[in-house]
PDB file of N, CA and C in Angstrom:
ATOM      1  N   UNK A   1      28.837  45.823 -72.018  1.00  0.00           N
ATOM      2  CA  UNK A   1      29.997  45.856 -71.145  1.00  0.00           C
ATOM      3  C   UNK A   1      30.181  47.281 -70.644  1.00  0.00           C
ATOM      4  N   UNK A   2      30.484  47.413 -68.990  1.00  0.00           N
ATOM      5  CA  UNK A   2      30.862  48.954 -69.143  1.00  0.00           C
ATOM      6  C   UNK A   2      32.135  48.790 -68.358  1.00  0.00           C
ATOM      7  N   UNK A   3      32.532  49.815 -67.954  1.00  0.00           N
ATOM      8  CA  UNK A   3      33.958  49.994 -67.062  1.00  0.00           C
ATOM      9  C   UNK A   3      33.803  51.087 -65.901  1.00  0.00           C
ATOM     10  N   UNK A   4      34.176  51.147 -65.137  1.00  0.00           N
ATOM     11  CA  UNK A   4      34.735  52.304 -63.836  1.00  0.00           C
ATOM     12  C   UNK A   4      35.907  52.231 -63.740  1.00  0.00           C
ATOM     13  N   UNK A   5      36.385  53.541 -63.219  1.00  0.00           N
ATOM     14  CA  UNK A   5      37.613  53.679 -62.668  1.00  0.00           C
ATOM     15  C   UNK A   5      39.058  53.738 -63.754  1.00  0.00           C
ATOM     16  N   UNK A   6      39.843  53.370 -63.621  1.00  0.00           N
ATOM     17  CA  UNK A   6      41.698  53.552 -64.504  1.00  0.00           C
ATOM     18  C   UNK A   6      41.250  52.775 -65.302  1.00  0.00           C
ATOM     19  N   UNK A   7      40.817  52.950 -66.603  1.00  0.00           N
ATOM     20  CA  UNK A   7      40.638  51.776 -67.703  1.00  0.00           C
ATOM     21  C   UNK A   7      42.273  51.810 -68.166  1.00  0.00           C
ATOM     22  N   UNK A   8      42.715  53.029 -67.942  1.00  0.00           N
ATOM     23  CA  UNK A   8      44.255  53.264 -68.820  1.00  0.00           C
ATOM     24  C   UNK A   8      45.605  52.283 -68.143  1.00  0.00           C
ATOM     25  N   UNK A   9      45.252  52.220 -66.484  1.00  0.00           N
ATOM     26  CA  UNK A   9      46.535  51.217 -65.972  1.00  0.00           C
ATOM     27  C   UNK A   9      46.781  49.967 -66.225  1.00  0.00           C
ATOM     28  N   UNK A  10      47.646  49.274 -65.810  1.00  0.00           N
ATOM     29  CA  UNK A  10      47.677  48.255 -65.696  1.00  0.00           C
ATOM     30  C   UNK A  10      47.575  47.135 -64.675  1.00  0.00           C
ATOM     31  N   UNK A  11      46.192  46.521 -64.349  1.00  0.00           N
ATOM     32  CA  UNK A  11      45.832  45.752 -63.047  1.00  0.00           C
ATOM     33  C   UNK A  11      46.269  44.046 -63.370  1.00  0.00           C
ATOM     34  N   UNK A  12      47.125  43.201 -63.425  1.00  0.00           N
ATOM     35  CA  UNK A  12      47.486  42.334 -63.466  1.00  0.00           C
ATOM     36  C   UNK A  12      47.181  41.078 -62.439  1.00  0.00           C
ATOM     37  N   UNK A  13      46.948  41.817 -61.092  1.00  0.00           N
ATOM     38  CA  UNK A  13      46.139  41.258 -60.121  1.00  0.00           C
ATOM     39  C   UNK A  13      44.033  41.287 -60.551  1.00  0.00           C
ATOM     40  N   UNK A  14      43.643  40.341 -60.922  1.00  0.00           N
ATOM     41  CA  UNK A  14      42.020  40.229 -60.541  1.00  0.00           C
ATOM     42  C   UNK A  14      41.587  39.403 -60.335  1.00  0.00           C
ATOM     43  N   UNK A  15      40.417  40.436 -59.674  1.00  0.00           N
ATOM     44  CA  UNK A  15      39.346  39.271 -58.705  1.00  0.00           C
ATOM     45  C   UNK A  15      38.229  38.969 -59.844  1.00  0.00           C
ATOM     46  N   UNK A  16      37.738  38.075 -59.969  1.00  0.00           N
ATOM     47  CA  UNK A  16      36.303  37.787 -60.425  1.00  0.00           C
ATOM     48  C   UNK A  16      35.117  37.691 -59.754  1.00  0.00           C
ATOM     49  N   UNK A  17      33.818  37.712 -60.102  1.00  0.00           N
ATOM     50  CA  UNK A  17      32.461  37.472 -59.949  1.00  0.00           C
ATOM     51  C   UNK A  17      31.813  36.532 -60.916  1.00  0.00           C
ATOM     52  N   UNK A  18      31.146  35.729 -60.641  1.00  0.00           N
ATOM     53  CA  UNK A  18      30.566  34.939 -61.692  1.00  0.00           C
ATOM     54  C   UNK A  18      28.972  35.031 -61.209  1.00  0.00           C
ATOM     55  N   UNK A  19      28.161  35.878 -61.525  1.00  0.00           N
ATOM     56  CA  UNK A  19      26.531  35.962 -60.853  1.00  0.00           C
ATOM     57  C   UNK A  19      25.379  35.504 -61.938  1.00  0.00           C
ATOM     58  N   UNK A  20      24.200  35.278 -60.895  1.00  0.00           N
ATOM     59  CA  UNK A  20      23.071  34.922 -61.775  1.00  0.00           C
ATOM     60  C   UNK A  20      22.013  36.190 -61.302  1.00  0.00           C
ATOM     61  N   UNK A  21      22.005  37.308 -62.659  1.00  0.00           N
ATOM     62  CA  UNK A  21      21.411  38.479 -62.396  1.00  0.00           C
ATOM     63  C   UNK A  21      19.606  37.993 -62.616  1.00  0.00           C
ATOM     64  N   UNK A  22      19.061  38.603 -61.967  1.00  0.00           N
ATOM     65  CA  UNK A  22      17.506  38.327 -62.258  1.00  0.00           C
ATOM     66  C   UNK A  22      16.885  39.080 -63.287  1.00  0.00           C
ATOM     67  N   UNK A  23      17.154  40.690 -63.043  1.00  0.00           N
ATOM     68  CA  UNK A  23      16.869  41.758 -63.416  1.00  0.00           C
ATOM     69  C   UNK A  23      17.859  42.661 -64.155  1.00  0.00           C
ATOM     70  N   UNK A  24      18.144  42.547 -65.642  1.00  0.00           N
ATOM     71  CA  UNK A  24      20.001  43.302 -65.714  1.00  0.00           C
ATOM     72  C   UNK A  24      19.427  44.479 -65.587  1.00  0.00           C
ATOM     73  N   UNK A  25      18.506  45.015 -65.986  1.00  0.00           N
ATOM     74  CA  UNK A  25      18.597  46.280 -66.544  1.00  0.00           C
ATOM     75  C   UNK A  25      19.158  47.359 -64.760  1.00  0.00           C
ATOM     76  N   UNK A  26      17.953  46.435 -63.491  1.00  0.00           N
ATOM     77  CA  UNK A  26      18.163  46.871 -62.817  1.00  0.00           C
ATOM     78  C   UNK A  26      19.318  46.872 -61.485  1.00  0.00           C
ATOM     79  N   UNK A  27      20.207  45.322 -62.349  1.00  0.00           N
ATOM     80  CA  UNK A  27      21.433  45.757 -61.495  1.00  0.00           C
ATOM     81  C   UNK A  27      22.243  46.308 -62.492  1.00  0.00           C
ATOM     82  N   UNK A  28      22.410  46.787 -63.636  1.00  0.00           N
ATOM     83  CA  UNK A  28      23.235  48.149 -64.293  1.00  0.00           C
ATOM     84  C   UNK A  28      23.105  49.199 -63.751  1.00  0.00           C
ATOM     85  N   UNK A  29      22.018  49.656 -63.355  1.00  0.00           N
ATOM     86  CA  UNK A  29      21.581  50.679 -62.911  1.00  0.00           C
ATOM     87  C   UNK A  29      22.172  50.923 -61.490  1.00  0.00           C
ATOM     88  N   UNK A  30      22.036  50.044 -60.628  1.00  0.00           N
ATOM     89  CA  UNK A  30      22.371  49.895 -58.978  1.00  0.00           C
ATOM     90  C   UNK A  30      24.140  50.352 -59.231  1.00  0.00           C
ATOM     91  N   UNK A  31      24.570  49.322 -60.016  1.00  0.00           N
ATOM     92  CA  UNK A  31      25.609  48.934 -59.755  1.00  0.00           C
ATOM     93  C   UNK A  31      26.256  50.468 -60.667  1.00  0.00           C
ATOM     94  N   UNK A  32      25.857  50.869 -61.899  1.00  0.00           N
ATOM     95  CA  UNK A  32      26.490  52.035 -61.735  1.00  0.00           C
ATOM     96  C   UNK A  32      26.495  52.918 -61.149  1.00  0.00           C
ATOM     97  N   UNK A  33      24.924  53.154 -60.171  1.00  0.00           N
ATOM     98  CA  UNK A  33      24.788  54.775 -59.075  1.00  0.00           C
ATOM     99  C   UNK A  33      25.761  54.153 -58.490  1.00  0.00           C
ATOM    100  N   UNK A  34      26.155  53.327 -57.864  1.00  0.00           N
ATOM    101  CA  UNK A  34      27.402  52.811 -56.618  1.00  0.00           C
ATOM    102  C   UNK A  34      28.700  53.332 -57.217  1.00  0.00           C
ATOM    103  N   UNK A  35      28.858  52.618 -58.268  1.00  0.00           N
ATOM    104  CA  UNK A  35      30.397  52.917 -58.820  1.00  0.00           C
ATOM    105  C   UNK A  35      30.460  54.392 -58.843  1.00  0.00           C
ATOM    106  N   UNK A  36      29.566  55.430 -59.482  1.00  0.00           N
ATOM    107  CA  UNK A  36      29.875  56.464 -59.723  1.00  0.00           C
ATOM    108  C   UNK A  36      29.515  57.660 -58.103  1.00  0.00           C
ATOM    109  N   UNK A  37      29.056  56.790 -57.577  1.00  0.00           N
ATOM    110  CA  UNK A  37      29.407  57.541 -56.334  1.00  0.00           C
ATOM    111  C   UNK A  37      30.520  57.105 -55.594  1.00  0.00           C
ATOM    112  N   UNK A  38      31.895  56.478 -55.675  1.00  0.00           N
ATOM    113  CA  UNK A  38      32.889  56.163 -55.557  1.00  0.00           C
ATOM    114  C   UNK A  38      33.781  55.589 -56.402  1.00  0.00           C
ATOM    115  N   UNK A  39      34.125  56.632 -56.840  1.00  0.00           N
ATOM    116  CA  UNK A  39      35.019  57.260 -58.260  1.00  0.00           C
ATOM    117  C   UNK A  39      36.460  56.014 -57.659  1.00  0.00           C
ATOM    118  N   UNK A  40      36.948  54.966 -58.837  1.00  0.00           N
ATOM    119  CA  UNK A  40      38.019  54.684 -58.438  1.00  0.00           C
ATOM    120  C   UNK A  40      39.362  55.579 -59.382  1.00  0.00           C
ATOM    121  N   UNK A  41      40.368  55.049 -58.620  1.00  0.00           N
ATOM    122  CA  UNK A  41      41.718  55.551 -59.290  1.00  0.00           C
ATOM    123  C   UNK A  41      43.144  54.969 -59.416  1.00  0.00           C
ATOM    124  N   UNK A  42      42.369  54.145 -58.247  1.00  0.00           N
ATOM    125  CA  UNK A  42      44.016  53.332 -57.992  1.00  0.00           C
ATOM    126  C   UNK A  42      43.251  51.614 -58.514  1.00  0.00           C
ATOM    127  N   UNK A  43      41.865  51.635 -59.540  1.00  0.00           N
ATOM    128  CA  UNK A  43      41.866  50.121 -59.815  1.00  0.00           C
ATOM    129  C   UNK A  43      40.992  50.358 -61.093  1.00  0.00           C
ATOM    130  N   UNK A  44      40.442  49.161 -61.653  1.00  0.00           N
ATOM    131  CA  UNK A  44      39.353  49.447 -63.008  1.00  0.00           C
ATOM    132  C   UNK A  44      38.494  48.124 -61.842  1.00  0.00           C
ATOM    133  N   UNK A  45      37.338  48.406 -62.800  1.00  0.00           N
ATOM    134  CA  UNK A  45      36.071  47.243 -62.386  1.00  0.00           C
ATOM    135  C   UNK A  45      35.680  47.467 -64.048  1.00  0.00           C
ATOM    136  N   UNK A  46      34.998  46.066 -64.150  1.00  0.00           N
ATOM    137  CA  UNK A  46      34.819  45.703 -65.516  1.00  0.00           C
ATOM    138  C   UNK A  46      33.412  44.822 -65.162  1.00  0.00           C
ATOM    139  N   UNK A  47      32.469  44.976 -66.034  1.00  0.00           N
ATOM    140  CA  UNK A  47      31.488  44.205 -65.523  1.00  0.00           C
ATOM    141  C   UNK A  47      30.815  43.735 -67.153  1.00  0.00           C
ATOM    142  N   UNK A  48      29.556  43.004 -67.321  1.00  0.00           N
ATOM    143  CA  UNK A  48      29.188  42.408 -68.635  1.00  0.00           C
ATOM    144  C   UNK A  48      28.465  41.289 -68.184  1.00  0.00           C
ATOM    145  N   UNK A  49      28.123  40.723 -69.796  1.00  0.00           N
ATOM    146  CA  UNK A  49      27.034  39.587 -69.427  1.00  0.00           C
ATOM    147  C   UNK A  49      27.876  38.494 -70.186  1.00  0.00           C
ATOM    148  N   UNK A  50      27.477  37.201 -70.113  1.00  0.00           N
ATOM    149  CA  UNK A  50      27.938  36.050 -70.640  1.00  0.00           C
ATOM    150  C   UNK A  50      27.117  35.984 -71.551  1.00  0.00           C
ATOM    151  N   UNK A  51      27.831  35.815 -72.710  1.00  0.00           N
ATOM    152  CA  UNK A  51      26.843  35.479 -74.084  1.00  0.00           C
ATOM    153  C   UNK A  51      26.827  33.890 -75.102  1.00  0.00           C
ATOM    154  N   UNK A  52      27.426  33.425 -74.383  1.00  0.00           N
ATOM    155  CA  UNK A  52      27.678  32.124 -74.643  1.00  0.00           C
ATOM    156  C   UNK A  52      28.128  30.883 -73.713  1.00  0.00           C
ATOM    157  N   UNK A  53      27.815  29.677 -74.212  1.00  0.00           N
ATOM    158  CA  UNK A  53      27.707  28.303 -72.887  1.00  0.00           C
ATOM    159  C   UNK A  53      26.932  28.667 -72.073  1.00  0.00           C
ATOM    160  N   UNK A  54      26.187  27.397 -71.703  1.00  0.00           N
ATOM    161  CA  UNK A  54      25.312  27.621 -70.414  1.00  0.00           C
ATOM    162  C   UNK A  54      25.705  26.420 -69.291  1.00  0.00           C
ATOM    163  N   UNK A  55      25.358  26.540 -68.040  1.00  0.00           N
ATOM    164  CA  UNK A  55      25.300  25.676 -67.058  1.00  0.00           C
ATOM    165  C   UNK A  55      24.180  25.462 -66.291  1.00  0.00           C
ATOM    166  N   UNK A  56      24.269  24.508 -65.061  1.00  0.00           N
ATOM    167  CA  UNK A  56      22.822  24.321 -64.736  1.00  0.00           C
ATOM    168  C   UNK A  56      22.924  25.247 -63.593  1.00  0.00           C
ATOM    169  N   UNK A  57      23.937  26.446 -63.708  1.00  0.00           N
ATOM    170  CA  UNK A  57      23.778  26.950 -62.310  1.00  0.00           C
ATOM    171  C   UNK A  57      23.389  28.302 -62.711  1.00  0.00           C
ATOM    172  N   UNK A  58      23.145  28.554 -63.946  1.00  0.00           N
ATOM    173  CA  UNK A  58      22.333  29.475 -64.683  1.00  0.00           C
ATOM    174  C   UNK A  58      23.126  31.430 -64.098  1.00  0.00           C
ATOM    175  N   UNK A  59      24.138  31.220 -64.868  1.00  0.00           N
ATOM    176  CA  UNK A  59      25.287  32.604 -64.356  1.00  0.00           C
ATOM    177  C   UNK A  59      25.156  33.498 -65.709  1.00  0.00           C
ATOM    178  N   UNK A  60      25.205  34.473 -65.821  1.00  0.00           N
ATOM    179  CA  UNK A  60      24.803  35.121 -67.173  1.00  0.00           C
ATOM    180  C   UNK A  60      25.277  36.813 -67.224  1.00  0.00           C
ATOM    181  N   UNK A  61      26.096  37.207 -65.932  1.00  0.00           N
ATOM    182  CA  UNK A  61      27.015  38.184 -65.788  1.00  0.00           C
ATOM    183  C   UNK A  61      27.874  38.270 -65.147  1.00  0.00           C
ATOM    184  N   UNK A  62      28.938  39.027 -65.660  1.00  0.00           N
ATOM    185  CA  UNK A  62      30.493  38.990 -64.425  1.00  0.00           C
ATOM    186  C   UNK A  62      30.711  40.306 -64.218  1.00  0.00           C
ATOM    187  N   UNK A  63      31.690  40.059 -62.787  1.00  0.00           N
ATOM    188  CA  UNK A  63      32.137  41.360 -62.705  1.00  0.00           C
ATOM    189  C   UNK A  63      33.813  40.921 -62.480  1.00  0.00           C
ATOM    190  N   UNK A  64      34.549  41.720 -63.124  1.00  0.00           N
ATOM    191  CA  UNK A  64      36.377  41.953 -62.450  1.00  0.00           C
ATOM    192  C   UNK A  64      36.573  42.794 -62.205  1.00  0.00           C
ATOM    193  N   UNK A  65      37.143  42.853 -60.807  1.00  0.00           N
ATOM    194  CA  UNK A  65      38.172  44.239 -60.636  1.00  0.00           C
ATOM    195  C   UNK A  65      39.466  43.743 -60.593  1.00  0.00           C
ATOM    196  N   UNK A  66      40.520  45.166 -61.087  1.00  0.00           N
ATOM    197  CA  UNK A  66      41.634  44.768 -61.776  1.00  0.00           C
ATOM    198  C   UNK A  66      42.317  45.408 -60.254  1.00  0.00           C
ATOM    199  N   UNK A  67      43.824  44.802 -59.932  1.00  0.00           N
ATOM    200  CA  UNK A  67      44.576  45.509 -58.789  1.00  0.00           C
ATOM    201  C   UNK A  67      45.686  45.544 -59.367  1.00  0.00           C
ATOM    202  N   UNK A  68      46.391  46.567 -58.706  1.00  0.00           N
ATOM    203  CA  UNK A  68      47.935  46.400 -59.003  1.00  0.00           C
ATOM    204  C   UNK A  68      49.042  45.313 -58.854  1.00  0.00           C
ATOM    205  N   UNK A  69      48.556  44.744 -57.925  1.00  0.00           N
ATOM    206  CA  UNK A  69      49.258  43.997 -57.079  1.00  0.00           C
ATOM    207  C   UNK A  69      48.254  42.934 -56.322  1.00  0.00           C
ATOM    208  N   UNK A  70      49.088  42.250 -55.554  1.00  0.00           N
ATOM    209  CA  UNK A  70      48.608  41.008 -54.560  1.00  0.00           C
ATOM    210  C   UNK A  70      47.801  41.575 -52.954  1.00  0.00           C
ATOM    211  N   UNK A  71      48.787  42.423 -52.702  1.00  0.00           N
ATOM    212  CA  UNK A  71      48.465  43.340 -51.588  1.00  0.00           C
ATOM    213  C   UNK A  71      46.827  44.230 -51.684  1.00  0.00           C
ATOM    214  N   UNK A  72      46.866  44.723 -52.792  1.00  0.00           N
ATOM    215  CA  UNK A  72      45.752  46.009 -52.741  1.00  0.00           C
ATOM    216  C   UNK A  72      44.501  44.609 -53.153  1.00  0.00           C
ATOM    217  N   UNK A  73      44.850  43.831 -54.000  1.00  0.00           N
ATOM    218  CA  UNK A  73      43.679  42.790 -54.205  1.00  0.00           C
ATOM    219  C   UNK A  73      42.900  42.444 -53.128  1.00  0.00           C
ATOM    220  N   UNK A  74      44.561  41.599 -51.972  1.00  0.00           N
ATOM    221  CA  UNK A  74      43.435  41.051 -51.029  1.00  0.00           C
ATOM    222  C   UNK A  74      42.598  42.098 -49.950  1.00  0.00           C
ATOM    223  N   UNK A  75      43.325  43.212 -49.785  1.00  0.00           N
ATOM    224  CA  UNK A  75      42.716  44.065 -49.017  1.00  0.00           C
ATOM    225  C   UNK A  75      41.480  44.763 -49.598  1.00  0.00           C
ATOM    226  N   UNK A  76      41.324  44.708 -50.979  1.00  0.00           N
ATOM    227  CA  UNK A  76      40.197  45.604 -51.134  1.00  0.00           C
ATOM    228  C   UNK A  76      40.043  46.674 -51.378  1.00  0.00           C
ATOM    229  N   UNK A  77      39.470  47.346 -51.718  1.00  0.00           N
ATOM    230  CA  UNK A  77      38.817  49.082 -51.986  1.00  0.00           C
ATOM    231  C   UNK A  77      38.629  49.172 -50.293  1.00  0.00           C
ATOM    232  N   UNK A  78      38.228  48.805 -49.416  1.00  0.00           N
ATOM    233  CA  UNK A  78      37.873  49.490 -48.220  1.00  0.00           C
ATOM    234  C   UNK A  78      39.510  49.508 -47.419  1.00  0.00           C
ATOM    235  N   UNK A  79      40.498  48.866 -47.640  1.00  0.00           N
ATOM    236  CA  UNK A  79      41.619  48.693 -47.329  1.00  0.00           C
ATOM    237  C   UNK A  79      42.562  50.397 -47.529  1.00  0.00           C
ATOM    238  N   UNK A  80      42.011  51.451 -48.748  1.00  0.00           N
ATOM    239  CA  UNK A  80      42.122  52.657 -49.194  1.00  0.00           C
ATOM    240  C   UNK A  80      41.206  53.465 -48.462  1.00  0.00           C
ATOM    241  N   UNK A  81      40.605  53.181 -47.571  1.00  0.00           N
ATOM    242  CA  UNK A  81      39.561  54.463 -47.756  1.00  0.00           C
ATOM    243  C   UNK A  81      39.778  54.494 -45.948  1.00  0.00           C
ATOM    244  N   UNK A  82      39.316  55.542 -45.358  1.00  0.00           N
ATOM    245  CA  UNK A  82      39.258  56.191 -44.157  1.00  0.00           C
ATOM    246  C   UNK A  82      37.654  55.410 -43.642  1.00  0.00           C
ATOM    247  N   UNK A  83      37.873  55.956 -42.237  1.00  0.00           N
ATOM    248  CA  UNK A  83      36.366  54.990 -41.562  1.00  0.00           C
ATOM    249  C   UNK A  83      35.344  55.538 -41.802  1.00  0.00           C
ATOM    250  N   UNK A  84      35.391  57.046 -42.251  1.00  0.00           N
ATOM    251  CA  UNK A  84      33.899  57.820 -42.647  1.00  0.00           C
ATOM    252  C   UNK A  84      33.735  57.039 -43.803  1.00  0.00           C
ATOM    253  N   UNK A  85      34.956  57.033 -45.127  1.00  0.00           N
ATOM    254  CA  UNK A  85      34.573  56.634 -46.186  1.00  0.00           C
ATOM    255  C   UNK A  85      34.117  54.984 -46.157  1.00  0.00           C
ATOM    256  N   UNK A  86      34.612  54.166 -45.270  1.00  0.00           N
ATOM    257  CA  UNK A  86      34.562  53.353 -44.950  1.00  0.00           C
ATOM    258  C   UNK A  86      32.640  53.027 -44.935  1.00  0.00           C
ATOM    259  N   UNK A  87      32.508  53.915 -44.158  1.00  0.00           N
ATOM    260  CA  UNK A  87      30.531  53.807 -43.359  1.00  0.00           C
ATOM    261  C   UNK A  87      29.780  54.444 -44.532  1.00  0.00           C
ATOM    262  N   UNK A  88      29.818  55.733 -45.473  1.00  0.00           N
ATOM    263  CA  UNK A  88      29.922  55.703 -46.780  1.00  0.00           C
ATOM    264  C   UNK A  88      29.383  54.722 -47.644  1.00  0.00           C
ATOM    265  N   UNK A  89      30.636  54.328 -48.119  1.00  0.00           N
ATOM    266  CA  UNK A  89      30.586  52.841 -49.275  1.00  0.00           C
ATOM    267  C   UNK A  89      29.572  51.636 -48.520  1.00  0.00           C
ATOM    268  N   UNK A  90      29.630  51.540 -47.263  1.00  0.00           N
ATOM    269  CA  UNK A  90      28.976  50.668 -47.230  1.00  0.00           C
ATOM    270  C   UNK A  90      27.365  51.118 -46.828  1.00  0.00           C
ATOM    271  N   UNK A  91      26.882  52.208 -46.885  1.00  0.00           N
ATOM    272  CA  UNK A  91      25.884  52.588 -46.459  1.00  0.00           C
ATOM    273  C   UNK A  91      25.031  52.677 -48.294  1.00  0.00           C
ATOM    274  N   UNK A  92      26.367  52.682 -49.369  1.00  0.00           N
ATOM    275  CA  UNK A  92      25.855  52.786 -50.178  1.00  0.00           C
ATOM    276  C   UNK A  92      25.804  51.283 -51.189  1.00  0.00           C
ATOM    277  N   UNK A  93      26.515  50.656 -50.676  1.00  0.00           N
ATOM    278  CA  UNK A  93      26.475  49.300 -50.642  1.00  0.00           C
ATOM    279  C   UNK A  93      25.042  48.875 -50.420  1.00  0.00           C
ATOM    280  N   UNK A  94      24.987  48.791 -49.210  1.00  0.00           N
ATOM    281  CA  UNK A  94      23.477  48.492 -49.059  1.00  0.00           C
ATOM    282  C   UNK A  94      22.146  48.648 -49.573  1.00  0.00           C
ATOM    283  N   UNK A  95      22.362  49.960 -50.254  1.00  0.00           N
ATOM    284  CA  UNK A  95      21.461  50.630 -51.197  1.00  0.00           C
ATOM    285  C   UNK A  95      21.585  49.707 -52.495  1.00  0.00           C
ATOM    286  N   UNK A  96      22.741  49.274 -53.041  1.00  0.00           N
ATOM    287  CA  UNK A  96      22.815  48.367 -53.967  1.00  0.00           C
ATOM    288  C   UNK A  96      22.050  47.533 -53.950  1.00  0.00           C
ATOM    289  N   UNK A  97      21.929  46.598 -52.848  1.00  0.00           N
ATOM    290  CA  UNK A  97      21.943  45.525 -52.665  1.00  0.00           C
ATOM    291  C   UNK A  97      20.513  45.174 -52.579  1.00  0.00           C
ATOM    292  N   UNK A  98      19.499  46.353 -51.972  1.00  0.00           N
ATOM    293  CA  UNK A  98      18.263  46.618 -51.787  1.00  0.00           C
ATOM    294  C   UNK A  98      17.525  46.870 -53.129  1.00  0.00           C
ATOM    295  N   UNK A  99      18.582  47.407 -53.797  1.00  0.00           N
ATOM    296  CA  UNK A  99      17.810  48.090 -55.464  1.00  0.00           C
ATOM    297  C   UNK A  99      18.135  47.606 -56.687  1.00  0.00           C
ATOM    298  N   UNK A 100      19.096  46.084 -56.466  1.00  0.00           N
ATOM    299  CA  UNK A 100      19.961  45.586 -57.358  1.00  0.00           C
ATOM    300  C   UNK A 100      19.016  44.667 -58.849  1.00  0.00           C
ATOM    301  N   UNK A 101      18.085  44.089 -58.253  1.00  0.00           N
ATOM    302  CA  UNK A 101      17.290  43.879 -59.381  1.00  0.00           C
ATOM    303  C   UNK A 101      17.350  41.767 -59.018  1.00  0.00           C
ATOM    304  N   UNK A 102      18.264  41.318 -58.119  1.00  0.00           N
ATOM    305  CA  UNK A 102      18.141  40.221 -57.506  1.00  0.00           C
ATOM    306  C   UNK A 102      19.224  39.647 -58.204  1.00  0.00           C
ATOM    307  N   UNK A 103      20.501  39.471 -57.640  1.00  0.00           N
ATOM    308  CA  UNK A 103      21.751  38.515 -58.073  1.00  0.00           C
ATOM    309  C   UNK A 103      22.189  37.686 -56.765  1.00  0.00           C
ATOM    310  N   UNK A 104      22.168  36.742 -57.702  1.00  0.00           N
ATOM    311  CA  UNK A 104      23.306  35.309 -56.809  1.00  0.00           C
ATOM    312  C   UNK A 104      24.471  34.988 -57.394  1.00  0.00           C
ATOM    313  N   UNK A 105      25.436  35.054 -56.179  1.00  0.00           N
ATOM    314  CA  UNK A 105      26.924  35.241 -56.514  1.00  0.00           C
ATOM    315  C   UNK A 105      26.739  33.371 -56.384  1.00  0.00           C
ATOM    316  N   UNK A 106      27.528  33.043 -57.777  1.00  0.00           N
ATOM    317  CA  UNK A 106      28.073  31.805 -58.646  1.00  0.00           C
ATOM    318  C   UNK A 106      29.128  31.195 -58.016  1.00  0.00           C
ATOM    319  N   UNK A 107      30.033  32.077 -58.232  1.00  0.00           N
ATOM    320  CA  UNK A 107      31.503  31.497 -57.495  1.00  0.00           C
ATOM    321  C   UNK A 107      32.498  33.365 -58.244  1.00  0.00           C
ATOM    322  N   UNK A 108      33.815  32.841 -57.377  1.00  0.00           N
ATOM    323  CA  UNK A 108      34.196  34.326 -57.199  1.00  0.00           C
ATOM    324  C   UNK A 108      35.528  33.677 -57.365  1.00  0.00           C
ATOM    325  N   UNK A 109      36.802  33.996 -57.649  1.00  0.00           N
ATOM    326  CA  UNK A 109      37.511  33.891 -57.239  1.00  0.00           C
ATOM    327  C   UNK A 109      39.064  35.282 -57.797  1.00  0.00           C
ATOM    328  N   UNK A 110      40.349  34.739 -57.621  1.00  0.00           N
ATOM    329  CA  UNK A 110      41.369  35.750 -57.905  1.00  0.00           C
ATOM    330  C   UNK A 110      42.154  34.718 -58.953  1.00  0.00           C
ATOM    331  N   UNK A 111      42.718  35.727 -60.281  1.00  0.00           N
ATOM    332  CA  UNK A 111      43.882  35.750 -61.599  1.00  0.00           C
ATOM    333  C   UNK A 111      44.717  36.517 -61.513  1.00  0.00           C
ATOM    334  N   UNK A 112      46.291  35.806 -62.038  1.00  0.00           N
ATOM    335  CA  UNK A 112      46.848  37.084 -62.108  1.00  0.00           C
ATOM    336  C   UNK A 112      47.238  36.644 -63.838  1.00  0.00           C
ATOM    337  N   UNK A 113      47.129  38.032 -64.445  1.00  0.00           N
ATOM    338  CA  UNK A 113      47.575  38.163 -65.840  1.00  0.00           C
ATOM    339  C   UNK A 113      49.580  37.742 -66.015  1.00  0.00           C
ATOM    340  N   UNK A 114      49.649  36.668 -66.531  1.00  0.00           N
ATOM    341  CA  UNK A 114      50.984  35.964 -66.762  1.00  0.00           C
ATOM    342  C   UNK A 114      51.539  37.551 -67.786  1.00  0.00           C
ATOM    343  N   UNK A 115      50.640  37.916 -68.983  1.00  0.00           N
ATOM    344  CA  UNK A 115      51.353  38.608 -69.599  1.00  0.00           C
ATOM    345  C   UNK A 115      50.355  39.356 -70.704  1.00  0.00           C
ATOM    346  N   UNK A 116      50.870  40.009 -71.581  1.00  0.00           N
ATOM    347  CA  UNK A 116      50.206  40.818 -72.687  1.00  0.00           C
ATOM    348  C   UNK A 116      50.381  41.204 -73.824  1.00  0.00           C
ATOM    349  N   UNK A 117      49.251  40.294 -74.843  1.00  0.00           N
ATOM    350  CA  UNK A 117      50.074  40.447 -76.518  1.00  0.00           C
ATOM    351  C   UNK A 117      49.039  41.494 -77.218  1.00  0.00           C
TER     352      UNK A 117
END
């Protein structure tokens, strides 16, 4: 499991990922040069593998990012950032995506945390 960004706040708004990685070692790798070349602050991302149950649609890592709110969720990380940073992230996006090691997104969707014991 690793983390980016505010592990310390509290994101009550998240999105999920549910993927079928081909290669982990080499989307850990992708996916952390990305994260750590765009340092978050105002969210956490949480990522990991599934270690138990299987399906026939064969999913075996997730990713969440956590938001403050309803607002910053649906808008996104690019919803914060300026149009350079904008061309940026996604220039480095792409680099991900090229060097990721081969994932198919499962199903995706948004939670919000009711509460916390």
């Amino acid at each position: 499991k690793k983390s980016y960004g505010d592990t310390e706040g509290d994101y009550p708004v998240q999105r999920y990922f549910i993927l079928d990685v081909e290669n982990a070692s080499a989307f850990e790798a992708a996916y952390t040069k990305f994260q750590n070349a765009h340092p978050l602050n105002t969210r956490v991302v949480l990522m990991g593998n599934i270690t138990s149950g299987i399906s026939p649609e064969g999913e075996n890592h997730w990713v969440l990012s956590g938001y403050a709110d309803f607002k910053a969720a649906m808008g996104g990380t690019d919803a914060m950032l300026t149009a350079a940073q904008r061309k940026a992230r996604d220039a480095a996006w792409k680099n991900f995506e090229e060097n990721n090691g081969g994932v198919r997104m499962i199903r995706s969707g948004t939670r919000f945390r009711m509460g916390k014991w």
